[in-house]
C-alpha atoms as a PDB file:
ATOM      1  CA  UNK A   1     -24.841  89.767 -67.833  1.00  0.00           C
ATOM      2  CA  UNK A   2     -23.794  86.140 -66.679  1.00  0.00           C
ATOM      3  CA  UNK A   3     -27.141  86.030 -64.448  1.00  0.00           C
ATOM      4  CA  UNK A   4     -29.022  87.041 -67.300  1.00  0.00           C
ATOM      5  CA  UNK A   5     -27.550  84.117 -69.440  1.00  0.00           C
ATOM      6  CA  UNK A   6     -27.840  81.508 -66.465  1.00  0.00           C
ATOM      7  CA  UNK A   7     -31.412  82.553 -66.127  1.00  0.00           C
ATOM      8  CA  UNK A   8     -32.635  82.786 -69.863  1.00  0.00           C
ATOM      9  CA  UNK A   9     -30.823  79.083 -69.899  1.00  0.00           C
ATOM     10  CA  UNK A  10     -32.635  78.443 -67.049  1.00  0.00           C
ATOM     11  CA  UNK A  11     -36.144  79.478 -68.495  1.00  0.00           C
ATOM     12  CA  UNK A  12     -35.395  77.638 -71.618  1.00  0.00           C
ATOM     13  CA  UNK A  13     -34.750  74.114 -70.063  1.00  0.00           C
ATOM     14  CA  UNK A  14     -37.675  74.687 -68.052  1.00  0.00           C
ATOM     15  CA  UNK A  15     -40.217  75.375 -70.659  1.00  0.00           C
ATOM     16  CA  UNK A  16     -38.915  73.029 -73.213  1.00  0.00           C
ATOM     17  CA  UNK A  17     -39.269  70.262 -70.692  1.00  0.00           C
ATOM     18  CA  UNK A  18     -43.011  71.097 -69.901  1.00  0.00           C
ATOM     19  CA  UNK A  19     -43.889  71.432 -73.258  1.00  0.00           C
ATOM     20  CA  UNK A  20     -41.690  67.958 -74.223  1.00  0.00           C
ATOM     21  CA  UNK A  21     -43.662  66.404 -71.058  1.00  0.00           C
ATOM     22  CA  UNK A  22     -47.217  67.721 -72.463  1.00  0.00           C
ATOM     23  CA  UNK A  23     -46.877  66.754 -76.280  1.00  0.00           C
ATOM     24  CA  UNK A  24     -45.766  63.181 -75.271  1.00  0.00           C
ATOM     25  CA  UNK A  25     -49.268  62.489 -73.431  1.00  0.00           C
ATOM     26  CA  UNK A  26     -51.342  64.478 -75.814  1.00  0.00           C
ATOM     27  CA  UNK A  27     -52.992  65.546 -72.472  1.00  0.00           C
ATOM     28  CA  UNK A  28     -52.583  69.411 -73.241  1.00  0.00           C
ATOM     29  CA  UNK A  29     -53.809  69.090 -76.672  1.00  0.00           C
ATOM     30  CA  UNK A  30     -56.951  67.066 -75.623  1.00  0.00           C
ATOM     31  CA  UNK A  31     -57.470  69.572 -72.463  1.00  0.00           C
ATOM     32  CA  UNK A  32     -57.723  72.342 -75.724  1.00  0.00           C
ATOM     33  CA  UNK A  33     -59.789  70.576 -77.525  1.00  0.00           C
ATOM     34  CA  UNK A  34     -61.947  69.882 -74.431  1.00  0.00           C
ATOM     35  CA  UNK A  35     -62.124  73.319 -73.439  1.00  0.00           C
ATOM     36  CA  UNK A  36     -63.139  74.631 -76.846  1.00  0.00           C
ATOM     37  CA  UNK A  37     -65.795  72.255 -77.133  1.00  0.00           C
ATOM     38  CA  UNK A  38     -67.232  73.253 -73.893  1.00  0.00           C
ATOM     39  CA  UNK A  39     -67.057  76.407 -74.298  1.00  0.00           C
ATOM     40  CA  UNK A  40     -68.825  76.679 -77.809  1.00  0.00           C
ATOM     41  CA  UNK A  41     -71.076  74.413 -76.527  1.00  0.00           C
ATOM     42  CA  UNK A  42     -72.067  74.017 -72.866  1.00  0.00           C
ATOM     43  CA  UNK A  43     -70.493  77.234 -70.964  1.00  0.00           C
ATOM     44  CA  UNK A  44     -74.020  79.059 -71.860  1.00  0.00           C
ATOM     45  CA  UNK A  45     -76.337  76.933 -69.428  1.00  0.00           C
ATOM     46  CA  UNK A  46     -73.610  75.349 -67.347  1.00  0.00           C
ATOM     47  CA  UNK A  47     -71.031  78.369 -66.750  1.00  0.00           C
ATOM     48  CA  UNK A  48     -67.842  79.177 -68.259  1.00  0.00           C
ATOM     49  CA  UNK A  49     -65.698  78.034 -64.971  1.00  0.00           C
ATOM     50  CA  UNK A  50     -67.492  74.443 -65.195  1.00  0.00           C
ATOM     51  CA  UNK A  51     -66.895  74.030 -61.558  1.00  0.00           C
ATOM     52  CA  UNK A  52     -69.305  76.311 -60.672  1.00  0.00           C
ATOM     53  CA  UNK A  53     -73.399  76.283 -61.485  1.00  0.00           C
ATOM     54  CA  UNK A  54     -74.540  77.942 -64.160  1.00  0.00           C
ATOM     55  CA  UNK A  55     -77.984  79.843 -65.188  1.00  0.00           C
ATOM     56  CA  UNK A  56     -79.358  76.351 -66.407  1.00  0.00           C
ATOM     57  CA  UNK A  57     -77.287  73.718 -65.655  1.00  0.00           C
ATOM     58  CA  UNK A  58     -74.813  72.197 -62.272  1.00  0.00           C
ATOM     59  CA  UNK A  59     -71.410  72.055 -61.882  1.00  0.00           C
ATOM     60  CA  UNK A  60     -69.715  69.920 -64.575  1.00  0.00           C
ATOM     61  CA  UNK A  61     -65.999  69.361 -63.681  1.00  0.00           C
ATOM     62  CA  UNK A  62     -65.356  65.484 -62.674  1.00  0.00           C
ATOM     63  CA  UNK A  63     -68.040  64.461 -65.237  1.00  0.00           C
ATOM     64  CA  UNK A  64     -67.166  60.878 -66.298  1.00  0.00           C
ATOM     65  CA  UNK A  65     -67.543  59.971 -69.767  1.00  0.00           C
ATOM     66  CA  UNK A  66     -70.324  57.508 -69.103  1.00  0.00           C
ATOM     67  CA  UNK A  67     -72.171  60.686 -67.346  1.00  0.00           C
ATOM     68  CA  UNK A  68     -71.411  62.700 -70.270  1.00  0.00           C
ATOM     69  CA  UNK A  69     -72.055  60.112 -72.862  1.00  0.00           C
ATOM     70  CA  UNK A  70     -75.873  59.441 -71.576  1.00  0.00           C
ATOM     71  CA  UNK A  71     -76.699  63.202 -71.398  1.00  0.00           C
ATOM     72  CA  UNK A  72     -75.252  64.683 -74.120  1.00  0.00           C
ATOM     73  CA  UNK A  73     -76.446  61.308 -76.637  1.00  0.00           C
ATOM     74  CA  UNK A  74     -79.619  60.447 -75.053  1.00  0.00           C
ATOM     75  CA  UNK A  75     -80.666  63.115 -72.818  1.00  0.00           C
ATOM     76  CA  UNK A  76     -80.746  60.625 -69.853  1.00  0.00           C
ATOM     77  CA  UNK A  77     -78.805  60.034 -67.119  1.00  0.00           C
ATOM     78  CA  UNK A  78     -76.468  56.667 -66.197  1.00  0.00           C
ATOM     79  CA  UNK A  79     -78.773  53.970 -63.942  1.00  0.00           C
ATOM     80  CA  UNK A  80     -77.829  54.727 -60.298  1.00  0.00           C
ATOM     81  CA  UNK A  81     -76.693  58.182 -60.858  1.00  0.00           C
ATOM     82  CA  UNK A  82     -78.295  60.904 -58.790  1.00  0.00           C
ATOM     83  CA  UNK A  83     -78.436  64.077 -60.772  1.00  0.00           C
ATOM     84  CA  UNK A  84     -77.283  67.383 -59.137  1.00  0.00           C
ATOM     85  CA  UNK A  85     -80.800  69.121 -60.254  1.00  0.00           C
ATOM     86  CA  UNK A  86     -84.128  67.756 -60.422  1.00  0.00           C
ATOM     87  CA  UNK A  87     -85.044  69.595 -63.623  1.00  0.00           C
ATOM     88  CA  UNK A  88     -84.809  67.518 -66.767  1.00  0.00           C
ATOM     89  CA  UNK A  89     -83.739  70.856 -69.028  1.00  0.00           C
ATOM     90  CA  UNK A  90     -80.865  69.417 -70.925  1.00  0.00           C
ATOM     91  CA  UNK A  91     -81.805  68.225 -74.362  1.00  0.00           C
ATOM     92  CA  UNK A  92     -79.639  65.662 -75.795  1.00  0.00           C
ATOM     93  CA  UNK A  93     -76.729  67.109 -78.685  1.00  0.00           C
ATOM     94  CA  UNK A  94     -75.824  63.914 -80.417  1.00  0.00           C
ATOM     95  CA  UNK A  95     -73.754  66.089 -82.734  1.00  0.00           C
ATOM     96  CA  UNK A  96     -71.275  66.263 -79.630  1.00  0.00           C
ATOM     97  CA  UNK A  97     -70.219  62.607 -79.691  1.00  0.00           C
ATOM     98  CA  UNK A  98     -66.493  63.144 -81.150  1.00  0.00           C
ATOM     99  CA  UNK A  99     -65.889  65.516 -78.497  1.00  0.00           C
ATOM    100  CA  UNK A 100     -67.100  63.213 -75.463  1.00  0.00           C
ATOM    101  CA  UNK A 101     -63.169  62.153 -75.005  1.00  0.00           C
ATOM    102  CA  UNK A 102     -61.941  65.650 -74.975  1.00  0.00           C
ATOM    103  CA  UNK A 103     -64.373  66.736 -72.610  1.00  0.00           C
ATOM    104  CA  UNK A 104     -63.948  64.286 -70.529  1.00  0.00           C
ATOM    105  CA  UNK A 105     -60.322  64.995 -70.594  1.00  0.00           C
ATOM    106  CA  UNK A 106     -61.341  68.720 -69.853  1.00  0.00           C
ATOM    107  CA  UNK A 107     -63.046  67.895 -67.401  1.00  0.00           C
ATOM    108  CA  UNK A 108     -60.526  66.150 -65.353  1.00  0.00           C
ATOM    109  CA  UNK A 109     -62.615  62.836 -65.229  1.00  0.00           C
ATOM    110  CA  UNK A 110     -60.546  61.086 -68.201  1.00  0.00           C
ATOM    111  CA  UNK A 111     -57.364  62.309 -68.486  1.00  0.00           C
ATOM    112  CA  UNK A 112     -56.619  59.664 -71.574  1.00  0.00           C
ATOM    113  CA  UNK A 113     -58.446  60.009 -74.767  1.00  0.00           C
ATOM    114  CA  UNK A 114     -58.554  56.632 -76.557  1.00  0.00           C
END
């Protein structure tokens, strides 16, 4: 009975701390928020693990915001990038621009969403 207590005390402490640690930086709301959008919106062509190709579209985890700001609002790509695919398939989804932080954030290139 005592281990029981001492490890549902335990548990508690542990999980309360994580979640204290995660609300403070907003990062595990923003990672959500990421994920939703990219999943809604890109997992189709890219894939739903977004380290890994997709039907259409590369790889996407470590996109930076400026990478993800070009493509998704002018169908382009930064100056002195080198894309992972020659194709030029992507159209641009200006409709995505509130969710360029939380992507980012999603996909581990921006962490902090201003």
């Amino acid at each position: 009975m005592v281990f029981l207590l001492v490890m549902g005390m335990v548990w508690a402490l542990g999980t309360s701390a994580i979640a204290a640690e995660q609300n403070a930086s907003g990062q595990c709301e923003n990672w959500k928020r990421g994920r939703a959008a990219y999943i809604a919106n890109c997992s189709a062509c890219h894939n739903r693990d977004p380290s890994k190709d997709g039907p259409l579209g590369p790889a996407v985890m470590g996109s930076s915001k400026g990478l993800l700001e070009a493509l998704l609002l002018r169908g382009e790509y930064p100056r002195d990038y080198k894309p992972k695919r020659p194709t030029k398939t992507m159209p641009s989804l200006p409709f995505m621009k509130p969710e360029i932080p939380y992507l980012a954030a999603y996909l581990g290139s921006d962490a902090k969403v201003e």
